[in-house]
N, C-alpha and C. Protein backbone atom coordinates (compact mmCIF):
# COMPACT_ATOMS: atom_id res chain seq x y z
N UNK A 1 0.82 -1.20 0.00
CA UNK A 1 0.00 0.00 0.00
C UNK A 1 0.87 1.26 0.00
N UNK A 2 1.62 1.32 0.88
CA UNK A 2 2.96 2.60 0.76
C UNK A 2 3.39 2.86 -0.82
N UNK A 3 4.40 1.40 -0.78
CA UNK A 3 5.13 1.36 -2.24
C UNK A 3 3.91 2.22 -2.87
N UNK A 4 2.39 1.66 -3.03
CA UNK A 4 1.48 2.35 -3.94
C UNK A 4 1.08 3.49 -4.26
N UNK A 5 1.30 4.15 -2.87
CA UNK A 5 1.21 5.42 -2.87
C UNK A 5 2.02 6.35 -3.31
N UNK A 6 3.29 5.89 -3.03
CA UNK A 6 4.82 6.37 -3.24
C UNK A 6 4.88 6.65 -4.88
N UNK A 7 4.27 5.36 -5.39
CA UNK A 7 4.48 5.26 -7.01
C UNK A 7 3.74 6.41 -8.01
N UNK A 8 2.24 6.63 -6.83
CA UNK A 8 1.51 7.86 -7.68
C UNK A 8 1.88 8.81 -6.98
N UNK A 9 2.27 9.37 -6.37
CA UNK A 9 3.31 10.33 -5.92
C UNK A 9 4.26 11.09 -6.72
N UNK A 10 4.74 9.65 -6.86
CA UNK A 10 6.20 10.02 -7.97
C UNK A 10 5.64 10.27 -9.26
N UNK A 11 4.87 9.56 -9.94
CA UNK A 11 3.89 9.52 -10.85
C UNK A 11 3.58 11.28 -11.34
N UNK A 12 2.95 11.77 -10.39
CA UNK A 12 2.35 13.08 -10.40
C UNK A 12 3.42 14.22 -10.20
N UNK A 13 4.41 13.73 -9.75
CA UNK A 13 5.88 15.10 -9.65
C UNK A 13 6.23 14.70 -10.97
N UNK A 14 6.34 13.90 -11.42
CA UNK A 14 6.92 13.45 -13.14
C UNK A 14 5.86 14.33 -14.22
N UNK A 15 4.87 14.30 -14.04
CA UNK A 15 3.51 15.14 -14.87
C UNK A 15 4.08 16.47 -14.56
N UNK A 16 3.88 16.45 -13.41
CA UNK A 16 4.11 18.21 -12.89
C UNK A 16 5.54 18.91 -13.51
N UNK A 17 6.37 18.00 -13.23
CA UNK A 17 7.62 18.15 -13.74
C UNK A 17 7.57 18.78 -15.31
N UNK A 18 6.71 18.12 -16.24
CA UNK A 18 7.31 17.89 -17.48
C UNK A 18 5.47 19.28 -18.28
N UNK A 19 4.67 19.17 -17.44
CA UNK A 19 3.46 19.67 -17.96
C UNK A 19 3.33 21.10 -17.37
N UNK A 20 3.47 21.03 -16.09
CA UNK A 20 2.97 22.81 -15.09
C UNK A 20 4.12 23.20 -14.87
N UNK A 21 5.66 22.69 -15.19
CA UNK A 21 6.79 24.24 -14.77
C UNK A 21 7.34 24.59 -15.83
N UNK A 22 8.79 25.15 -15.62
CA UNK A 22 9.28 25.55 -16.60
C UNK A 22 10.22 24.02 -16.85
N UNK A 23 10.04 23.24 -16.49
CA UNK A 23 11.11 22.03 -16.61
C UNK A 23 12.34 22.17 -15.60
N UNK A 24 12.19 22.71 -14.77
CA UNK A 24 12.83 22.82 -13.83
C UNK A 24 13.01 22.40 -12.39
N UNK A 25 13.04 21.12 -12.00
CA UNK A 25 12.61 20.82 -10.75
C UNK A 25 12.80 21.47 -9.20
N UNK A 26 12.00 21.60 -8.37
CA UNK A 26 11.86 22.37 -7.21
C UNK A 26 13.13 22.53 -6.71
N UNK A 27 13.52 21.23 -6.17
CA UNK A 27 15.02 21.11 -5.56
C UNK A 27 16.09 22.18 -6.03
N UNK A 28 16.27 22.22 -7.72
CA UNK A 28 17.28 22.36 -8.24
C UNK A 28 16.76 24.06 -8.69
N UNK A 29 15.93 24.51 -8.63
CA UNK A 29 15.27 25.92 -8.57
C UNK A 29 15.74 26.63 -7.21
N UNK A 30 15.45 26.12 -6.30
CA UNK A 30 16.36 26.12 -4.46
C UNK A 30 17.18 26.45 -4.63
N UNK A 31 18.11 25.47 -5.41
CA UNK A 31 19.85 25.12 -5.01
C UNK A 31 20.14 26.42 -6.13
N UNK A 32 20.21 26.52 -7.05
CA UNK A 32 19.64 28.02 -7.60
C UNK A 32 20.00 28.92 -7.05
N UNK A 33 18.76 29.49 -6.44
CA UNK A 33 18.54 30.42 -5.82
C UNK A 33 19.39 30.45 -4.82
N UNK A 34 19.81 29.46 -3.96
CA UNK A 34 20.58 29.31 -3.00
C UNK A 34 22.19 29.68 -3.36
N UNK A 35 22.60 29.54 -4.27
CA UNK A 35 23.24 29.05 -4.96
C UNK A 35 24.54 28.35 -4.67
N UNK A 36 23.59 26.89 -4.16
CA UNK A 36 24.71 25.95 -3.46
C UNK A 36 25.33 24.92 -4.69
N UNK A 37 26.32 24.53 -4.28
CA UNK A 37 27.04 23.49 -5.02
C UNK A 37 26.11 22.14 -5.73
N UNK A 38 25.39 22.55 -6.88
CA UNK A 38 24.44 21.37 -6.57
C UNK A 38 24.47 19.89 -7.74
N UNK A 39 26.01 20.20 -8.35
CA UNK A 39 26.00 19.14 -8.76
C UNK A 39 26.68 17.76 -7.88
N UNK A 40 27.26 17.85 -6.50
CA UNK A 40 27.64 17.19 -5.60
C UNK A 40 26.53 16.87 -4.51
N UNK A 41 25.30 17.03 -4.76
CA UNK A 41 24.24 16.86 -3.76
C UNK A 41 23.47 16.20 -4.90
N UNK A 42 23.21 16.08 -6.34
CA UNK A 42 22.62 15.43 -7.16
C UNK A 42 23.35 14.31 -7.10
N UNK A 43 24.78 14.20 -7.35
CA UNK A 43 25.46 13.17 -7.30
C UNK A 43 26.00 12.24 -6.08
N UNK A 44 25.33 12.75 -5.03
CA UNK A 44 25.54 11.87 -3.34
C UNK A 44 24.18 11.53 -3.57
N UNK A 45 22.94 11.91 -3.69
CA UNK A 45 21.71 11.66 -3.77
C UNK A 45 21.46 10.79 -4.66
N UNK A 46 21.90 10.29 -6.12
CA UNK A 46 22.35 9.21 -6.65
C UNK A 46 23.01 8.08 -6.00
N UNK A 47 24.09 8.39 -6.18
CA UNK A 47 24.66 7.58 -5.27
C UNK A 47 23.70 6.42 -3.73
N UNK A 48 22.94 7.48 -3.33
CA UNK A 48 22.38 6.48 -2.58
C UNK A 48 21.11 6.14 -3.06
N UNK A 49 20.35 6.39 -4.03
CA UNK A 49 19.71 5.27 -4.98
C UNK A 49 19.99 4.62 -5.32
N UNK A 50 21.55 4.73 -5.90
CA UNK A 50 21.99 2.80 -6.35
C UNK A 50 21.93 2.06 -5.40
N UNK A 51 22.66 2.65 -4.15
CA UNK A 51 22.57 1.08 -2.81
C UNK A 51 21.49 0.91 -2.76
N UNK A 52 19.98 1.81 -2.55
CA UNK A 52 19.30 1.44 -2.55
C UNK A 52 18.15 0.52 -3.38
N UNK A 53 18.54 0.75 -4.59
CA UNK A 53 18.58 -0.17 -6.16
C UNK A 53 18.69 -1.48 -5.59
N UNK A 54 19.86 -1.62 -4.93
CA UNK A 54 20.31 -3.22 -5.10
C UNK A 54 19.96 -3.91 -3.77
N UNK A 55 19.18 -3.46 -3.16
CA UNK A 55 18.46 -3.88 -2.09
C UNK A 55 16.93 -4.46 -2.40
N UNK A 56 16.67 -5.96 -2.45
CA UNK A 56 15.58 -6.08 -2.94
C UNK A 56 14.76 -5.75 -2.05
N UNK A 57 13.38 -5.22 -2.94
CA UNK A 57 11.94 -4.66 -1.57
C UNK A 57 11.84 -3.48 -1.35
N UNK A 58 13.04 -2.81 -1.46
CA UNK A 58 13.26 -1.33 -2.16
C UNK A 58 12.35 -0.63 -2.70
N UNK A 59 11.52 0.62 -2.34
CA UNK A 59 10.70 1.21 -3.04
C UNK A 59 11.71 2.17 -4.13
N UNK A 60 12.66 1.97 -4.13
CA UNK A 60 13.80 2.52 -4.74
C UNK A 60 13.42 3.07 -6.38
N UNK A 61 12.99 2.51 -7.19
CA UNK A 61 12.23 2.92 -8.44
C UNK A 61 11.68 4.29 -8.29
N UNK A 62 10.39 4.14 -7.52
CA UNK A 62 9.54 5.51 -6.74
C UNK A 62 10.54 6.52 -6.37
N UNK A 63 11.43 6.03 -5.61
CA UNK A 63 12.47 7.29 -5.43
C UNK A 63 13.12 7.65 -6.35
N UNK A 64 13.90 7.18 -7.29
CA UNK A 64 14.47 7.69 -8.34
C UNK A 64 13.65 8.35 -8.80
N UNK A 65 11.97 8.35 -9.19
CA UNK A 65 11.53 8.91 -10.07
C UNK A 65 11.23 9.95 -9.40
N UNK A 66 11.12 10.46 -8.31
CA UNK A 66 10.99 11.61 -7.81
C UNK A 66 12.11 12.51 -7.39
N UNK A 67 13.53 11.82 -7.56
CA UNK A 67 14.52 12.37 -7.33
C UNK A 67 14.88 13.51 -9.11
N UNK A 68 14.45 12.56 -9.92
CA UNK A 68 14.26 13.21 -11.44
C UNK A 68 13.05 14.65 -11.40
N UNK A 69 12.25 13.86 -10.59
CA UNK A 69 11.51 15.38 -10.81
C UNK A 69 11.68 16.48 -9.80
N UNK A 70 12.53 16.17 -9.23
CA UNK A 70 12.75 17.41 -7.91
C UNK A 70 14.36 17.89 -8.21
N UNK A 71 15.02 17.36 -9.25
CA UNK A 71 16.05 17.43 -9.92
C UNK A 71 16.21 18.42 -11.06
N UNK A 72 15.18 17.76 -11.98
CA UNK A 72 15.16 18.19 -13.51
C UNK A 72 15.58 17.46 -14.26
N UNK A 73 15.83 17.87 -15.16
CA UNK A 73 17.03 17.45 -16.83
C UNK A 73 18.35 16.51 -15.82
N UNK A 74 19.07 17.53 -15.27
CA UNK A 74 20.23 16.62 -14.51
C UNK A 74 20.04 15.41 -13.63
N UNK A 75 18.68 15.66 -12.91
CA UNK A 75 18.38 14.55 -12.30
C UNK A 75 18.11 13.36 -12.87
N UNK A 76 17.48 13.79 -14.11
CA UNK A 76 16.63 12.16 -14.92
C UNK A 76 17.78 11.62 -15.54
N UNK A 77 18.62 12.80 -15.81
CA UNK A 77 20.04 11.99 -16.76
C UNK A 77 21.01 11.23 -15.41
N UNK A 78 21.40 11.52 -14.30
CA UNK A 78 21.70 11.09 -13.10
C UNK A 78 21.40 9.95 -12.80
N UNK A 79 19.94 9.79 -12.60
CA UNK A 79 19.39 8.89 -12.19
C UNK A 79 19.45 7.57 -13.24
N UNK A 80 19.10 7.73 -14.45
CA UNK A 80 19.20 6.54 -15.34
C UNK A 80 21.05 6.13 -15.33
N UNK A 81 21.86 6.71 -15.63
CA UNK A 81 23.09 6.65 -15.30
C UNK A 81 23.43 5.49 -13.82
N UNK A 82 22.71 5.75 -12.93
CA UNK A 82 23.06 5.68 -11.87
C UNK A 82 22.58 3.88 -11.76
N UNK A 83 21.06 3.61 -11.99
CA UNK A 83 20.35 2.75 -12.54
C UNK A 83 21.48 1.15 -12.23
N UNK A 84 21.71 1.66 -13.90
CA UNK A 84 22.76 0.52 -14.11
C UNK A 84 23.90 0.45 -13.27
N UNK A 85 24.35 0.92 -12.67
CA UNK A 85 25.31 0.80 -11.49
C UNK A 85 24.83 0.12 -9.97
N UNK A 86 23.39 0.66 -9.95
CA UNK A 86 22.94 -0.03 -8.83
C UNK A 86 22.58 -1.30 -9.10
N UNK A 87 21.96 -1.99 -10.48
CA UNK A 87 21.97 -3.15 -10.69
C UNK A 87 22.72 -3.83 -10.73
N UNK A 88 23.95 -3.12 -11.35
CA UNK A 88 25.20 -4.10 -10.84
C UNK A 88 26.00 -4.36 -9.65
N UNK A 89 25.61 -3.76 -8.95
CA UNK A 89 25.57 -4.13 -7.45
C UNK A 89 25.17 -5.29 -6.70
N UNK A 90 23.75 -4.92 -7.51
CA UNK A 90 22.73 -6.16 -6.51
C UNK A 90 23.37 -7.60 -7.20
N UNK A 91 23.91 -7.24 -9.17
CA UNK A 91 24.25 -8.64 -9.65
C UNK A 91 25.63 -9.15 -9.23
N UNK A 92 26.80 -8.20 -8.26
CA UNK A 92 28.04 -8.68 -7.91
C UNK A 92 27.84 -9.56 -6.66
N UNK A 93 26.93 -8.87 -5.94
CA UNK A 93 26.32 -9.16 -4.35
C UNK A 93 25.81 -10.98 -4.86
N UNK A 94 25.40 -10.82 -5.43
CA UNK A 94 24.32 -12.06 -6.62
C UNK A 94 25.52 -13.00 -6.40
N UNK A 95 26.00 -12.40 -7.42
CA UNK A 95 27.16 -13.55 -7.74
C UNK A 95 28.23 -13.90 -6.80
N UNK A 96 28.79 -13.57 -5.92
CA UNK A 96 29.52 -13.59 -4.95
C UNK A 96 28.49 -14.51 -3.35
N UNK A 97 27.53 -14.37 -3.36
CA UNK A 97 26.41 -15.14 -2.68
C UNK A 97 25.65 -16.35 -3.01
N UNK A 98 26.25 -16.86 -4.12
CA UNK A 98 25.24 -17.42 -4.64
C UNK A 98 24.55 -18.89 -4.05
N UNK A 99 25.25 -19.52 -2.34
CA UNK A 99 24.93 -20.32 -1.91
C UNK A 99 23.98 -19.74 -1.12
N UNK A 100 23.86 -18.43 -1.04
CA UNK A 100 23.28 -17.52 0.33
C UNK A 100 21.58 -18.40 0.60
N UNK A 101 21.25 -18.86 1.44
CA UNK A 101 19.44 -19.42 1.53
C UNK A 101 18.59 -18.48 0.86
N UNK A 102 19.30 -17.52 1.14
CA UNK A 102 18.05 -16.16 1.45
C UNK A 102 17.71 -16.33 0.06
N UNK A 103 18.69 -16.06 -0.86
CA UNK A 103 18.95 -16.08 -2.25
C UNK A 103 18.43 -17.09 -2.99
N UNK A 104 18.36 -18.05 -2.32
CA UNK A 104 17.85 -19.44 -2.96
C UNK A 104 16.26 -19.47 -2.87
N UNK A 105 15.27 -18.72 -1.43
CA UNK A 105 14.19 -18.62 -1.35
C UNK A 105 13.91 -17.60 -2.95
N UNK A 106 14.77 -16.46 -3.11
CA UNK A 106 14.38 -15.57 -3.85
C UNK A 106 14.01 -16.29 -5.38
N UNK A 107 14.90 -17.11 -5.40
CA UNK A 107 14.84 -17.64 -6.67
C UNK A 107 13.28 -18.88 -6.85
N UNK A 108 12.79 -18.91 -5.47
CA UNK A 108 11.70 -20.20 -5.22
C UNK A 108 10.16 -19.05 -5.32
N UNK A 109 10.96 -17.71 -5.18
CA UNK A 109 9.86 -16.72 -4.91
C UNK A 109 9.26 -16.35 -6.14
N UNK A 110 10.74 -16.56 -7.24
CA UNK A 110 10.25 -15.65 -8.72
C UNK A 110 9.87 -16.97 -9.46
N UNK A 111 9.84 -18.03 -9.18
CA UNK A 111 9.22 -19.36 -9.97
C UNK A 111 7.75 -19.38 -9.39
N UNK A 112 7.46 -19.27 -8.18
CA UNK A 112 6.40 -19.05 -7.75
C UNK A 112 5.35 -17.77 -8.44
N UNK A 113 6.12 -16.83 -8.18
CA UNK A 113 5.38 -16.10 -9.12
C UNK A 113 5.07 -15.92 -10.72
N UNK A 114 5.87 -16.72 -11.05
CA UNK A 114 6.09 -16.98 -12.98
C UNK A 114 4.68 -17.99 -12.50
N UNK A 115 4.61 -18.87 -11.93
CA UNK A 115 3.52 -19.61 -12.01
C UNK A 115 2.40 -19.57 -11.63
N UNK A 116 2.31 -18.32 -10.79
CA UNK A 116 0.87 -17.98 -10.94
C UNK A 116 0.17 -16.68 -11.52
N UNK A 117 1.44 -16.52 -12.86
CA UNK A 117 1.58 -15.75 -13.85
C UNK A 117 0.03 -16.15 -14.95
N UNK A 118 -0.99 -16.59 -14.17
CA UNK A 118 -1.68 -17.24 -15.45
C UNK A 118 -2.99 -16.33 -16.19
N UNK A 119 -3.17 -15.16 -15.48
CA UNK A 119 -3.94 -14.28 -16.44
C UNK A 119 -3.75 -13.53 -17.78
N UNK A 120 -4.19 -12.88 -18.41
CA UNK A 120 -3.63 -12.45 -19.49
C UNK A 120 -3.06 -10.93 -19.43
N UNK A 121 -3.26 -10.57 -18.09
CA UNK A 121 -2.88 -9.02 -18.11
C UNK A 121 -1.44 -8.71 -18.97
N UNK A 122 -0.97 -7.84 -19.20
CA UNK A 122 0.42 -7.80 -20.08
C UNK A 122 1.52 -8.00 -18.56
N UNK A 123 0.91 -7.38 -17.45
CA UNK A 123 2.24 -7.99 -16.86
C UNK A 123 2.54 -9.41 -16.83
N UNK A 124 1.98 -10.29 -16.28
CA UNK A 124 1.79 -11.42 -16.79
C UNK A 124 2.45 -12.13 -18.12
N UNK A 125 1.59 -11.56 -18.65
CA UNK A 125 2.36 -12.25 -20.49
C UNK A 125 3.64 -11.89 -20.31
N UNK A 126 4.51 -10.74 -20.01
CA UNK A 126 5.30 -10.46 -20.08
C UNK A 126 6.54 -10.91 -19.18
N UNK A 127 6.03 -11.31 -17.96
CA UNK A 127 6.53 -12.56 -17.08
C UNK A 127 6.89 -13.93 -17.60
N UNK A 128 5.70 -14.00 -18.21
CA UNK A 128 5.72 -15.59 -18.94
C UNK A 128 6.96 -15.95 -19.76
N UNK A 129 6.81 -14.64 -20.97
CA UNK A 129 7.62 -14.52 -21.82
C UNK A 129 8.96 -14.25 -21.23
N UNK A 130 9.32 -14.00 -20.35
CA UNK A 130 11.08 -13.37 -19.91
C UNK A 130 11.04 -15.14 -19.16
N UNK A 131 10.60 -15.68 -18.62
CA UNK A 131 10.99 -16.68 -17.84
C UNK A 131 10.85 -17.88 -19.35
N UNK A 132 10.18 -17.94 -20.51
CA UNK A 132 10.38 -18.74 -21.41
C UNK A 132 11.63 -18.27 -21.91
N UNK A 133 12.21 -17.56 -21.94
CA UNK A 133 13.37 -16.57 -22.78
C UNK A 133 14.52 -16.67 -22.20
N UNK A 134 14.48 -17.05 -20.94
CA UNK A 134 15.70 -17.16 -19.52
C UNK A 134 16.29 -17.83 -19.94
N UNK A 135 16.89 -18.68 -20.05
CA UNK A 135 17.68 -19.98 -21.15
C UNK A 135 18.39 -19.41 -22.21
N UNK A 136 17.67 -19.35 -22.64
CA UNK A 136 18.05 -19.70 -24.49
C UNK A 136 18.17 -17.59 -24.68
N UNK A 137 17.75 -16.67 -24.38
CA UNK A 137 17.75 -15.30 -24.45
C UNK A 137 17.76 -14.40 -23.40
N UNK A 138 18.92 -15.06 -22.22
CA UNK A 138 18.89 -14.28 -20.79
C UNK A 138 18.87 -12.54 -21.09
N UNK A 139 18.89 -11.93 -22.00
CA UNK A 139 19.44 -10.59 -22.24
C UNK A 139 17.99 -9.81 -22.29
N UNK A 140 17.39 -10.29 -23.48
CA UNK A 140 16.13 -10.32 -23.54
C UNK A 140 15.22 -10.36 -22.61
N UNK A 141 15.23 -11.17 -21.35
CA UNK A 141 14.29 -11.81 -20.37
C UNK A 141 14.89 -10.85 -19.71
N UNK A 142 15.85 -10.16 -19.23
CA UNK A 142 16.39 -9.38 -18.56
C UNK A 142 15.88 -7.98 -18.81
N UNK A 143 15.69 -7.53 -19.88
CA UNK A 143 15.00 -6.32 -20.17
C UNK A 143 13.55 -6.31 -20.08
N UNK A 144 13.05 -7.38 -20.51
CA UNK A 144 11.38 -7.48 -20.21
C UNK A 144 11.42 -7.49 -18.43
N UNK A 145 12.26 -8.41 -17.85
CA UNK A 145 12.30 -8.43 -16.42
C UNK A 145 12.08 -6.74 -15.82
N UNK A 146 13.09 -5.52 -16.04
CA UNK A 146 13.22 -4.87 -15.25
C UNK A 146 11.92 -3.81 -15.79
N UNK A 147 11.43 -4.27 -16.57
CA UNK A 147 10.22 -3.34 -17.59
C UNK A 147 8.66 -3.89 -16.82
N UNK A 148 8.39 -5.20 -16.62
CA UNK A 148 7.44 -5.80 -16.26
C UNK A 148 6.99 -4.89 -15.37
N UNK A 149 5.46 -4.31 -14.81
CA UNK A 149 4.72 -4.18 -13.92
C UNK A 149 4.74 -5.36 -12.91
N UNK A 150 4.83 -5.15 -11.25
CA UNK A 150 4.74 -5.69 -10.34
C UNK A 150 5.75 -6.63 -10.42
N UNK A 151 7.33 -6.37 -11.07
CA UNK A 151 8.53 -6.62 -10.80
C UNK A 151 9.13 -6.82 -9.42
N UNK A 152 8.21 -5.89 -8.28
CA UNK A 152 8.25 -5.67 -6.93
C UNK A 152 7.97 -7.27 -6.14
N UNK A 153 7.06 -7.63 -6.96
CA UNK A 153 6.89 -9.27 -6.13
C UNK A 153 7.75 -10.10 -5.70
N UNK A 154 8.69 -9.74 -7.07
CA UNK A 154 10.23 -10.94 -6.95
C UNK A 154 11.31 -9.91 -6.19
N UNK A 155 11.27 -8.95 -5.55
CA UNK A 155 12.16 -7.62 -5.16
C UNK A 155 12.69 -6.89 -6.04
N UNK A 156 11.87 -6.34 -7.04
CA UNK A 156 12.60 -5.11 -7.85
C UNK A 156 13.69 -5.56 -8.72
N UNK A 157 14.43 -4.33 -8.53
CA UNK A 157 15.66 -4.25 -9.45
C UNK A 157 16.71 -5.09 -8.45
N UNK A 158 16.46 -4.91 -7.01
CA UNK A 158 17.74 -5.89 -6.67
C UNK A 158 17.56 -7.39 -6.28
N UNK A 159 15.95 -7.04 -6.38
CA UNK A 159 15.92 -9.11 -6.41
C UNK A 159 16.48 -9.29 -7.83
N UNK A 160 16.12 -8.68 -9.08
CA UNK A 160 16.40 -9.07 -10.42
C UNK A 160 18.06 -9.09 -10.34
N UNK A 161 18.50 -8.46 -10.19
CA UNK A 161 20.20 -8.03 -9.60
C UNK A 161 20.56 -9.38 -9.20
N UNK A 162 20.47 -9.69 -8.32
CA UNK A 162 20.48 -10.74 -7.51
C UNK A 162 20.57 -11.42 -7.53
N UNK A 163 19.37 -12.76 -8.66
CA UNK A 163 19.22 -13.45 -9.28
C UNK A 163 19.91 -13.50 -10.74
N UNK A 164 20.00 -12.07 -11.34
CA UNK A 164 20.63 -12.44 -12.03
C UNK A 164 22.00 -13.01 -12.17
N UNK A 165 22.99 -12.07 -11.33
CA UNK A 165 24.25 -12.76 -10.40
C UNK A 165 24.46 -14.00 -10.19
N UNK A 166 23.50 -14.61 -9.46
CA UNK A 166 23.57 -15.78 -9.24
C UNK A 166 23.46 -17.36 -9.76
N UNK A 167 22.67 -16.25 -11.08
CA UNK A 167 21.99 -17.43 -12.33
C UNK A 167 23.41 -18.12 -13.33
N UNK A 168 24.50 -17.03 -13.11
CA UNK A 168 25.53 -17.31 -14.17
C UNK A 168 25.44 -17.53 -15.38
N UNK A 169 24.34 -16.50 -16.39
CA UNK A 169 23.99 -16.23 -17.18
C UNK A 169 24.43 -15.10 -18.02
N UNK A 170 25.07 -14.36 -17.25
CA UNK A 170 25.23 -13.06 -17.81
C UNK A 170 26.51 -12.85 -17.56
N UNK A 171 26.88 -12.37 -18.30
CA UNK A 171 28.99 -11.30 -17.76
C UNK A 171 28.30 -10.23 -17.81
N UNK A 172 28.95 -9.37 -16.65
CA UNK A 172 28.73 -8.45 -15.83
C UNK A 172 29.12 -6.99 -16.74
N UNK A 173 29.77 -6.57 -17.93
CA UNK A 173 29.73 -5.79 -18.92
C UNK A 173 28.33 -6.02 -20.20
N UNK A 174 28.19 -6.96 -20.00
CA UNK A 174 27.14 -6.79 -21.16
C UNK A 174 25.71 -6.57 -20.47
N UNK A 175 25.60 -7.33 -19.18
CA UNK A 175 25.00 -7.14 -18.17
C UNK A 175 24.48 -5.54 -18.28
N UNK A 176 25.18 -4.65 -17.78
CA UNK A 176 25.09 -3.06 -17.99
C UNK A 176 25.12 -2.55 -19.36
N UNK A 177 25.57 -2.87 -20.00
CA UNK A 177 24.86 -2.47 -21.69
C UNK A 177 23.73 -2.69 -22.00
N UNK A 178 23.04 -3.65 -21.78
CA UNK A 178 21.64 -4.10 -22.37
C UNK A 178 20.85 -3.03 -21.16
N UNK A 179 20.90 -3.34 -19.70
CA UNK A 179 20.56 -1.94 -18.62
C UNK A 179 20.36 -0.71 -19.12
N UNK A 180 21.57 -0.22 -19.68
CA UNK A 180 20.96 1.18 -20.49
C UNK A 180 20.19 1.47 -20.94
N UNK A 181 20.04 1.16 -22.24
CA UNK A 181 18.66 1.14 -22.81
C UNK A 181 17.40 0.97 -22.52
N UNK A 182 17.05 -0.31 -21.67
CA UNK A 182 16.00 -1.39 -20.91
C UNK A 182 15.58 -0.09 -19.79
N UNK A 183 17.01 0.56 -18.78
CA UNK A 183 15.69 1.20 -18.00
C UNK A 183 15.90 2.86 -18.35
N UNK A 184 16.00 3.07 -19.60
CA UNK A 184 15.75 4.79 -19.98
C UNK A 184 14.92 4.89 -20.60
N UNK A 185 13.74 4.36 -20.39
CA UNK A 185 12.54 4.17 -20.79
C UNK A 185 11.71 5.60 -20.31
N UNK A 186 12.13 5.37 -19.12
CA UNK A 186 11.24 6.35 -18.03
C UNK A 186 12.05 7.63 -18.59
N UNK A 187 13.37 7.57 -18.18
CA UNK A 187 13.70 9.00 -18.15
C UNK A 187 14.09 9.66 -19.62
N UNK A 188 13.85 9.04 -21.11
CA UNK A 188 13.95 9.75 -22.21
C UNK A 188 12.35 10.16 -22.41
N UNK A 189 11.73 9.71 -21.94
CA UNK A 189 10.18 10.21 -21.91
C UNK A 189 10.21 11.78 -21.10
N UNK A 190 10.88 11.61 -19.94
CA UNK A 190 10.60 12.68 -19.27
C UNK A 190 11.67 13.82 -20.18
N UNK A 191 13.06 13.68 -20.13
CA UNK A 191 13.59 14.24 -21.25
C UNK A 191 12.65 14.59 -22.42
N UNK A 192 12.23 14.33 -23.27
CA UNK A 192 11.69 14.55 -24.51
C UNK A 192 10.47 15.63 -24.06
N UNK A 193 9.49 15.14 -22.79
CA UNK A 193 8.31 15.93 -22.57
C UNK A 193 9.46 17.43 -22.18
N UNK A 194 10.43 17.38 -21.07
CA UNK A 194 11.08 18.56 -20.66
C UNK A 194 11.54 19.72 -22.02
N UNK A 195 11.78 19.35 -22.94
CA UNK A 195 12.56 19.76 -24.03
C UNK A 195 11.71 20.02 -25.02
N UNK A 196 10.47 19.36 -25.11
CA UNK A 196 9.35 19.41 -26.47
C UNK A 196 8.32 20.82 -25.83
N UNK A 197 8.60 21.35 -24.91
CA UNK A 197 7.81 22.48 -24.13
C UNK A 197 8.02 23.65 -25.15
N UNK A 198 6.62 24.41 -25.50
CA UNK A 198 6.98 25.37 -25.85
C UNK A 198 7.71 26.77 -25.50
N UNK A 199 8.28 27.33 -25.79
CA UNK A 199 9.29 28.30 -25.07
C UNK A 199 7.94 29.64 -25.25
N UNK A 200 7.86 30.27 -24.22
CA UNK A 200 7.01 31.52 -23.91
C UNK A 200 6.19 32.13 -22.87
């Protein structure tokens, strides 16, 4: 219920962000005016979204996206940047753990949920499809993975992290290449709305 709230929260500073200002987020309008050092407070404030990234259960998503809109332009570019670093976190932690129990439930958690994947909603299908794809197209299943709605079941980005690490599927450079793309989904949207504004 939190996470839920958190998500339309963030949801509505992202609108606000990109529709009612000048594209300028609150924070970084402050720091501005203030005129404090504020590319070292964008970049510590990152910074602890990735640890928090790679922590599965993490409402961490929700925060990034509100760290973009209380940011701006620098924030959304920050934050996706940052993204893939925190995933590779959760996938070193992954891989370096990989006898861990805890880790082993996680992996009993996301089969569990692939299997009672059986409605047709697109999250769903789209579950189905990344866990048919796991094998034979880990890269693939990996990008539908961090894209899926209610990704949160299996722990986010750092249960996905995690598991992925542990699966020994992936090398850890290509790992973060395919990441790029997969989660700047969110923030070239907000980019494009920030920038497509008419000037006046």
């Amino acid at each position: 219920m939190i996470r839920r709230l958190l998500a339309w929260v963030a949801i509505a500073a992202m609108i606000w962000l990109v529709f009612f200002t000048d594209g300028q987020g609150l924070v970084m309008r402050w720091l501005g005016a203030q005129d404090q050092p504020h590319v070292w407070i964008v970049l510590g404030t990152a910074l602890v979204y990735a640890i928090a990234l790679s922590v599965p259960f993490l409402p961490a998503v929700e925060l990034g996206w509100l760290v973009m809109a209380a940011f701006g332009p620098i924030g959304i570019l920050t934050i996706w940047a940052a993204t893939p670093l925190g995933l590779l976190l959760a996938f070193s932690i992954g891989y370096w753990l990989r006898e861990w129990p805890q880790l082993q439930r996680l992996q009993q958690r996301f089969e569990a949920r692939v299997a009672a994947a059986i409605s047709d909603r697109p999250g769903d299908r789209m579950l189905r499809f990344a866990s048919d794809k796991l094998a034979s197209h880990p890269y693939i299943a990996l990008a539908i993975l961090v894209n899926t709605p209610g990704n949160w079941l299996i722990g986010g980005g750092g249960g996905i992290g995690l598991l992925a690490g542990a699966s020994g599927l992936y090398h850890p450079l290509k790992f973060v290449l395919v990441l790029i793309p997969a989660t700047g989904v969110v923030a070239v949207l907000m980019l494009v709305g920030v920038y497509s504004r008419p000037v006046g």
